[in-house]
PDB file of N, CA and C in Angstrom:
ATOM      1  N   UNK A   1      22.180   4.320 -15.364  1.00  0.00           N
ATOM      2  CA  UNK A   1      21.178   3.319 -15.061  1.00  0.00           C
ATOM      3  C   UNK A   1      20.086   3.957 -14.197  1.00  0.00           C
ATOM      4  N   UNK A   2      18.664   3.960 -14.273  1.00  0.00           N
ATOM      5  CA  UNK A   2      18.158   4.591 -13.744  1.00  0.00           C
ATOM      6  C   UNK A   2      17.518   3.791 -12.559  1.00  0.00           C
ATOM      7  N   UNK A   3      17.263   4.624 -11.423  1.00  0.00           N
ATOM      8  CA  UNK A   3      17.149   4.450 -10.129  1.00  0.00           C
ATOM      9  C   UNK A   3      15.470   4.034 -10.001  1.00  0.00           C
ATOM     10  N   UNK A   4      15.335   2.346  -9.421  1.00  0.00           N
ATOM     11  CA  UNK A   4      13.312   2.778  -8.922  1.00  0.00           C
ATOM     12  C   UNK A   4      13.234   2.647  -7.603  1.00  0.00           C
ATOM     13  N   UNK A   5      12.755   3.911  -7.627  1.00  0.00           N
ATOM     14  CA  UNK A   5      12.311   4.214  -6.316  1.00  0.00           C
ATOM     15  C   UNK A   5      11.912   3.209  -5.471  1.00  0.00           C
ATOM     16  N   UNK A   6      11.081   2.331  -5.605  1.00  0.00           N
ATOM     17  CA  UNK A   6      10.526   0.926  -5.273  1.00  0.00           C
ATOM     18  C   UNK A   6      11.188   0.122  -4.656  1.00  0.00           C
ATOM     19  N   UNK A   7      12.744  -0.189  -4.770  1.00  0.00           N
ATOM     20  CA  UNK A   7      13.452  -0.591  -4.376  1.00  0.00           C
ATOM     21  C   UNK A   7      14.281   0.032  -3.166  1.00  0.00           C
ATOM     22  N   UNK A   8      14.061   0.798  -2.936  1.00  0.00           N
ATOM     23  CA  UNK A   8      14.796   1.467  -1.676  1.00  0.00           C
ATOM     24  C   UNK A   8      13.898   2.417  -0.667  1.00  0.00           C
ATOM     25  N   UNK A   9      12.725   2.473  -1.450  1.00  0.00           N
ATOM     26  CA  UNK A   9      11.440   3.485  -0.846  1.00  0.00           C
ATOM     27  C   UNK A   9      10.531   2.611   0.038  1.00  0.00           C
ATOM     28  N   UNK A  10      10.198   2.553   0.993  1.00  0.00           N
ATOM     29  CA  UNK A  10       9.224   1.796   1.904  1.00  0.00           C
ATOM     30  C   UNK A  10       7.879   2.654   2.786  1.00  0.00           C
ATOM     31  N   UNK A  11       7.041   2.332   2.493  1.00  0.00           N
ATOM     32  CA  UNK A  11       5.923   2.928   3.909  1.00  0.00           C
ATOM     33  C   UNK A  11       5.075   1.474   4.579  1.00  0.00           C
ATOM     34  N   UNK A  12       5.209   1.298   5.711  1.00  0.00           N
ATOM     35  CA  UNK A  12       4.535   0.580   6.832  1.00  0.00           C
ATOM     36  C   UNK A  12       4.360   1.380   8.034  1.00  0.00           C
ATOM     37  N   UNK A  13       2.678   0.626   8.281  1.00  0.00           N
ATOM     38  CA  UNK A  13       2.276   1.789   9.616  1.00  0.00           C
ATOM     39  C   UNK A  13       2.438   1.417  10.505  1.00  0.00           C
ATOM     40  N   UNK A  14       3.844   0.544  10.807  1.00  0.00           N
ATOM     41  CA  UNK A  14       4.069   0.192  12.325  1.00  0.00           C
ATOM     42  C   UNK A  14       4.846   1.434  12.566  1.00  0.00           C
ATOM     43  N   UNK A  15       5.923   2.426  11.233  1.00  0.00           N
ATOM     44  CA  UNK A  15       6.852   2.752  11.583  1.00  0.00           C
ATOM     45  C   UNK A  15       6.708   4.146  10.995  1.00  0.00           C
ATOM     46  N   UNK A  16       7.280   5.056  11.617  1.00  0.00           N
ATOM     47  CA  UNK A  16       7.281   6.657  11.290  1.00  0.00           C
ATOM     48  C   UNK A  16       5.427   6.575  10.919  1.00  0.00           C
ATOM     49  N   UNK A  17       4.707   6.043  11.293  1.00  0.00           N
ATOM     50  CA  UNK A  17       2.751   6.081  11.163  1.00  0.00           C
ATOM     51  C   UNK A  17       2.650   6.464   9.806  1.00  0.00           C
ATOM     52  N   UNK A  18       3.434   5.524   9.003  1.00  0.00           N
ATOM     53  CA  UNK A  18       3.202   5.025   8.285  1.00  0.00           C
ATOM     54  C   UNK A  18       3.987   5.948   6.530  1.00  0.00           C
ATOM     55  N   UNK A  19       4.632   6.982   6.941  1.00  0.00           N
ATOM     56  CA  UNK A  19       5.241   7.580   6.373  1.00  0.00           C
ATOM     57  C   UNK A  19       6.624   7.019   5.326  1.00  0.00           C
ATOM     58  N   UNK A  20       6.488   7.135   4.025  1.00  0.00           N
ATOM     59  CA  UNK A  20       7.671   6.570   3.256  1.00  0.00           C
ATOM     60  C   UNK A  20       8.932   6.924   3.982  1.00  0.00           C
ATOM     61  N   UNK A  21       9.843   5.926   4.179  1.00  0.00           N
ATOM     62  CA  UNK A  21      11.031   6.113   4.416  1.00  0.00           C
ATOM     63  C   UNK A  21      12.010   5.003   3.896  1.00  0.00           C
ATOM     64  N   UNK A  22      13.871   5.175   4.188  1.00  0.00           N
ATOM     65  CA  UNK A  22      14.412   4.493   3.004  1.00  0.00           C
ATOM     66  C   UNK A  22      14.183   3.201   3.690  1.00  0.00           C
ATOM     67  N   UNK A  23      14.773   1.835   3.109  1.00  0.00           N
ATOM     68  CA  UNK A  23      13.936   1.326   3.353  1.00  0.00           C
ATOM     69  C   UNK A  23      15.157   0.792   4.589  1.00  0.00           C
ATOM     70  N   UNK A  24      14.766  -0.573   5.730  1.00  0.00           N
ATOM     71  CA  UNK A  24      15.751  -0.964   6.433  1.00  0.00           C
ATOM     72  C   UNK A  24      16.063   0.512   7.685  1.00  0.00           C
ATOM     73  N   UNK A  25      15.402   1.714   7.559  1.00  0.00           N
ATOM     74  CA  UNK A  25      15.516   2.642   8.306  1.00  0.00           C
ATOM     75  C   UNK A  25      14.203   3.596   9.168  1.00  0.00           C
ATOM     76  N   UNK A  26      14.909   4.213   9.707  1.00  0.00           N
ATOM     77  CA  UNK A  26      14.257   5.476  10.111  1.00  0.00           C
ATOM     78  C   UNK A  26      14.178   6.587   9.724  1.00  0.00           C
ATOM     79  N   UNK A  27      15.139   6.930   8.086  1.00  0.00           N
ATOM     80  CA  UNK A  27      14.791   7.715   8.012  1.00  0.00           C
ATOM     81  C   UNK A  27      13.863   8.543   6.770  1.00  0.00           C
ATOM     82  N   UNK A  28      13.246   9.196   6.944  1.00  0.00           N
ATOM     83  CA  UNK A  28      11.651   9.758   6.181  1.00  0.00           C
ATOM     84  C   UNK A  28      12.689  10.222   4.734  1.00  0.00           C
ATOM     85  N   UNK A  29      11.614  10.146   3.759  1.00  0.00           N
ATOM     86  CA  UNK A  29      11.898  10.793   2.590  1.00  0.00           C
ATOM     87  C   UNK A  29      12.091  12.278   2.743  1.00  0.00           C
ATOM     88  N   UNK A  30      11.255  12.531   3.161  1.00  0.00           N
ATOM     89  CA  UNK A  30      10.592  14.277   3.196  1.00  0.00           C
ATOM     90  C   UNK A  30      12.173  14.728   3.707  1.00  0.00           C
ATOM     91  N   UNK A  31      12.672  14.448   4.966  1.00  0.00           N
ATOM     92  CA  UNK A  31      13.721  14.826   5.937  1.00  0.00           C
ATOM     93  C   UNK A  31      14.871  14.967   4.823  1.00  0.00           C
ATOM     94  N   UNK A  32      15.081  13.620   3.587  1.00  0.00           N
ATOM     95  CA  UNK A  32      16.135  13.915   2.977  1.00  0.00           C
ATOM     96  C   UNK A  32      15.615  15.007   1.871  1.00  0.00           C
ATOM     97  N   UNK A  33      14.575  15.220   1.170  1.00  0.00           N
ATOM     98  CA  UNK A  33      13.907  16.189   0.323  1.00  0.00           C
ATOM     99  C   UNK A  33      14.054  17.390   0.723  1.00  0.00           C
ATOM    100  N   UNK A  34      14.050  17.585   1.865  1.00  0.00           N
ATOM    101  CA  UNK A  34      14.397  18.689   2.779  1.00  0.00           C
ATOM    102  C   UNK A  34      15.324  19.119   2.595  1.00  0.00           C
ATOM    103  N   UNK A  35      16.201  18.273   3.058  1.00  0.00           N
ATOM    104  CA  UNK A  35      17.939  18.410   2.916  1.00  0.00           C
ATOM    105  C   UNK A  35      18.582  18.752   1.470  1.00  0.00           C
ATOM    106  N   UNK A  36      17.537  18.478   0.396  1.00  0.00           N
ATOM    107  CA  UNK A  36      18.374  18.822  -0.672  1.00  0.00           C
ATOM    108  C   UNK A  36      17.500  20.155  -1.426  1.00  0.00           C
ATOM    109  N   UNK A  37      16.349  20.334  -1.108  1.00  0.00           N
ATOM    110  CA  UNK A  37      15.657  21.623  -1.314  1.00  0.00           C
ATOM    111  C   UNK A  37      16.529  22.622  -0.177  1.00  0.00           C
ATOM    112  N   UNK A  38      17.084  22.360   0.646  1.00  0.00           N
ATOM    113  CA  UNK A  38      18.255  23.617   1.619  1.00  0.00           C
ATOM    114  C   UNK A  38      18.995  23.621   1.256  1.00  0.00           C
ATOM    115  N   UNK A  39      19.420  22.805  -0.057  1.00  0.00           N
ATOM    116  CA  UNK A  39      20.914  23.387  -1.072  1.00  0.00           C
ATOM    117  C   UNK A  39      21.766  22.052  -0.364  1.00  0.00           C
ATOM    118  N   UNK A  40      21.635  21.515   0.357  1.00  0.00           N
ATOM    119  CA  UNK A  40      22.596  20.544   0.453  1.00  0.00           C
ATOM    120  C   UNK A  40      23.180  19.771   0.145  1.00  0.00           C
ATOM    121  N   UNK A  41      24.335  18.822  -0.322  1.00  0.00           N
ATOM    122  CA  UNK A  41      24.729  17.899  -0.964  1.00  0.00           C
ATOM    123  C   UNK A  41      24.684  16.694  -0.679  1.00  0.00           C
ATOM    124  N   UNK A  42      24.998  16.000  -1.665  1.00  0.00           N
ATOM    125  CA  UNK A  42      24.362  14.522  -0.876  1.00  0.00           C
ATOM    126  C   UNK A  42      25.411  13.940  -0.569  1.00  0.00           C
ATOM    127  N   UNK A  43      26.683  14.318  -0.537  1.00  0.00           N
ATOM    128  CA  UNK A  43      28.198  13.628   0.715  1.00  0.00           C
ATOM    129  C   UNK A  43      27.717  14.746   1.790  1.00  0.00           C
ATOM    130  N   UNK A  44      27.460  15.520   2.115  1.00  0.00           N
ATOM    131  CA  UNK A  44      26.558  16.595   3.410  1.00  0.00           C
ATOM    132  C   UNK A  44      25.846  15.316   3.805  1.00  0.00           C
ATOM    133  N   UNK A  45      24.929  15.003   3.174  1.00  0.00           N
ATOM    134  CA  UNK A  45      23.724  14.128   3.555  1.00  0.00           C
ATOM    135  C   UNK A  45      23.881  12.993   4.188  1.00  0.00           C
ATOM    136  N   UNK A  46      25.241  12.307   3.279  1.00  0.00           N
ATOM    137  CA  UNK A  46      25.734  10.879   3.329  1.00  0.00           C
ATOM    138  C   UNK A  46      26.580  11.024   4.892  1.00  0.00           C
ATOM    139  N   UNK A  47      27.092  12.012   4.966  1.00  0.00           N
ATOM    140  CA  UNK A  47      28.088  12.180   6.373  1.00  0.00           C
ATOM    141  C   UNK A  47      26.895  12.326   7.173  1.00  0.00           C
ATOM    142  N   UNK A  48      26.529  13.323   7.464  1.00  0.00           N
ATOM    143  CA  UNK A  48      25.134  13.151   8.599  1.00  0.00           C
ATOM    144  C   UNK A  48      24.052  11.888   9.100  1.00  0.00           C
ATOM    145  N   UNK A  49      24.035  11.361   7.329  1.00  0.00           N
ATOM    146  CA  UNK A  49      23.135   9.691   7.773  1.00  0.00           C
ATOM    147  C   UNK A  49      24.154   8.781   6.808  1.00  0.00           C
ATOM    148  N   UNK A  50      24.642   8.140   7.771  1.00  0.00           N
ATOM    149  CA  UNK A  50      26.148   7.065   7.034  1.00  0.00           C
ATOM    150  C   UNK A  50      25.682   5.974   6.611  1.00  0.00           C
ATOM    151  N   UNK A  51      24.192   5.436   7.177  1.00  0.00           N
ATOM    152  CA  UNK A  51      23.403   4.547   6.305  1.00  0.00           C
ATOM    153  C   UNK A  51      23.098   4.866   5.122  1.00  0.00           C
ATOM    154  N   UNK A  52      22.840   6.377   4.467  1.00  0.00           N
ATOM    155  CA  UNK A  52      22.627   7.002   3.372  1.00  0.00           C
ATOM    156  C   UNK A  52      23.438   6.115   1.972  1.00  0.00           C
ATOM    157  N   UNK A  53      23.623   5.662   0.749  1.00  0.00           N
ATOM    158  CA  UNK A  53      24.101   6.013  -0.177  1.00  0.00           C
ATOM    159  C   UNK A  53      23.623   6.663  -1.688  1.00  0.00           C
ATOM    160  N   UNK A  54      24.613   7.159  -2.342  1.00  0.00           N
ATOM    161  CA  UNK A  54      24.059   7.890  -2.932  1.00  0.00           C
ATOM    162  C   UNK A  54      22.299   7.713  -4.194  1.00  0.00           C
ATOM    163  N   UNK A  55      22.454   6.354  -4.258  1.00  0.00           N
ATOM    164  CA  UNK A  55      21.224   5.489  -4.961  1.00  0.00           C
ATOM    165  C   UNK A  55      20.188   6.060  -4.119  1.00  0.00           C
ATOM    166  N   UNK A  56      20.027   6.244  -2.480  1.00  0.00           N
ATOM    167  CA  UNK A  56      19.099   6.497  -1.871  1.00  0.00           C
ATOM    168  C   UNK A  56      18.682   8.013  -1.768  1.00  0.00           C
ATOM    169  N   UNK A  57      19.326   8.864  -2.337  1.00  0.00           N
ATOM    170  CA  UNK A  57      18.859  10.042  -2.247  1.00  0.00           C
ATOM    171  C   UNK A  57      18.339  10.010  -3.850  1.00  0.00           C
ATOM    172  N   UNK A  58      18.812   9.452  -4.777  1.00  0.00           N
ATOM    173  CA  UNK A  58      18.355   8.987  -5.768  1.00  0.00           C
ATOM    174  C   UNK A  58      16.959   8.985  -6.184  1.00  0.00           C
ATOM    175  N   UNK A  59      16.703   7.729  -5.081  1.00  0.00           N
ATOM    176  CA  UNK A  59      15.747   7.354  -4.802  1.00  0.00           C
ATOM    177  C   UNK A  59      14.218   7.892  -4.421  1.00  0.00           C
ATOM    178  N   UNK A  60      14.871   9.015  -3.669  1.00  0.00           N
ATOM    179  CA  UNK A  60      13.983  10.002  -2.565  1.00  0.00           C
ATOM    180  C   UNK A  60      13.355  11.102  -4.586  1.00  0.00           C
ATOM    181  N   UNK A  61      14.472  11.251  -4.853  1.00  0.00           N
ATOM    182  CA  UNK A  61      13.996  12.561  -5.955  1.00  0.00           C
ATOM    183  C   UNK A  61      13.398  11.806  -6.863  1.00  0.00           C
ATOM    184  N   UNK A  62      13.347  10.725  -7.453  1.00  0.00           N
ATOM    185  CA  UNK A  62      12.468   9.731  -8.390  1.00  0.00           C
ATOM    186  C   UNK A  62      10.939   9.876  -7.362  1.00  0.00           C
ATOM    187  N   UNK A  63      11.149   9.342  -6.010  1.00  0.00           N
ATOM    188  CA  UNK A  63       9.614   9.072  -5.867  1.00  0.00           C
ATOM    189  C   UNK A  63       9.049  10.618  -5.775  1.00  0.00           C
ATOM    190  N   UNK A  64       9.930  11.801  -5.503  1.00  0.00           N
ATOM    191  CA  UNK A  64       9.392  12.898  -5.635  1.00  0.00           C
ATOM    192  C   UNK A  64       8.483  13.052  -7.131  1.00  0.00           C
ATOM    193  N   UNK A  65       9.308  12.750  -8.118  1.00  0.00           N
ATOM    194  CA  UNK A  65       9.059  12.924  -9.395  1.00  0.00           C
ATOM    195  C   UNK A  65       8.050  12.251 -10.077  1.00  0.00           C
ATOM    196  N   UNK A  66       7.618  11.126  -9.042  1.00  0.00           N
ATOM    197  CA  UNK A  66       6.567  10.283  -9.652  1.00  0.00           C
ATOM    198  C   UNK A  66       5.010  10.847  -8.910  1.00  0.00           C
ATOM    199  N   UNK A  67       4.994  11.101  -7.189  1.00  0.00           N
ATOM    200  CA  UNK A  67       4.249  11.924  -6.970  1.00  0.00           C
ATOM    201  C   UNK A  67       3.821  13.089  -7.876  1.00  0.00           C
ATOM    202  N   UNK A  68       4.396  14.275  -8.306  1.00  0.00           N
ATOM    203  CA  UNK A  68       4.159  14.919  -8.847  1.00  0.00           C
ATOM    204  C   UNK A  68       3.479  14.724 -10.818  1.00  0.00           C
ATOM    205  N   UNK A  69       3.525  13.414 -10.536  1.00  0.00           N
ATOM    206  CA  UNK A  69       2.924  13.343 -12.453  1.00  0.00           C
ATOM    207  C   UNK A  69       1.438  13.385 -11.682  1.00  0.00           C
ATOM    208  N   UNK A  70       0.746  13.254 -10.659  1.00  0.00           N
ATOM    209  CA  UNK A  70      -0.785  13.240 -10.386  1.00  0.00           C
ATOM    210  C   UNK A  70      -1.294  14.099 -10.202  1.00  0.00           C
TER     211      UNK A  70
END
């Protein structure tokens, strides 16, 4: 079933100035993009941010993927 980003992806400029992050959090897309461009896994990911599940890293590489069609 495929994942939209839309649903778990958020940017408002009260928070991180305005930077996408998941949504209900603090934490930035980029930070988990990061984490998986350093080879990391996403139970690595999920243990480090326990709010994490796996739909949300999902999530993070779809909106990567949609940035990049422009």
């Amino acid at each position: 079933m495929p994942i939209h980003w839309r649903n778990y992806i958020e940017s408002t400029p009260d928070l991180l100035r305005g930077k996408p992050r998941i949504k209900g959090t603090r934490i930035p897309v980029s930070l988990i993009l990061g984490y998986l461009a350093a080879g990391r896994a996403d139970d690595e990911i999920i243990a480090e941010f326990p709010d994490l599940a796996h739909e949300h890293i999902a999530a993070c590489l779809e909106y990567a993927r949609d940035l990049s069609e422009f």
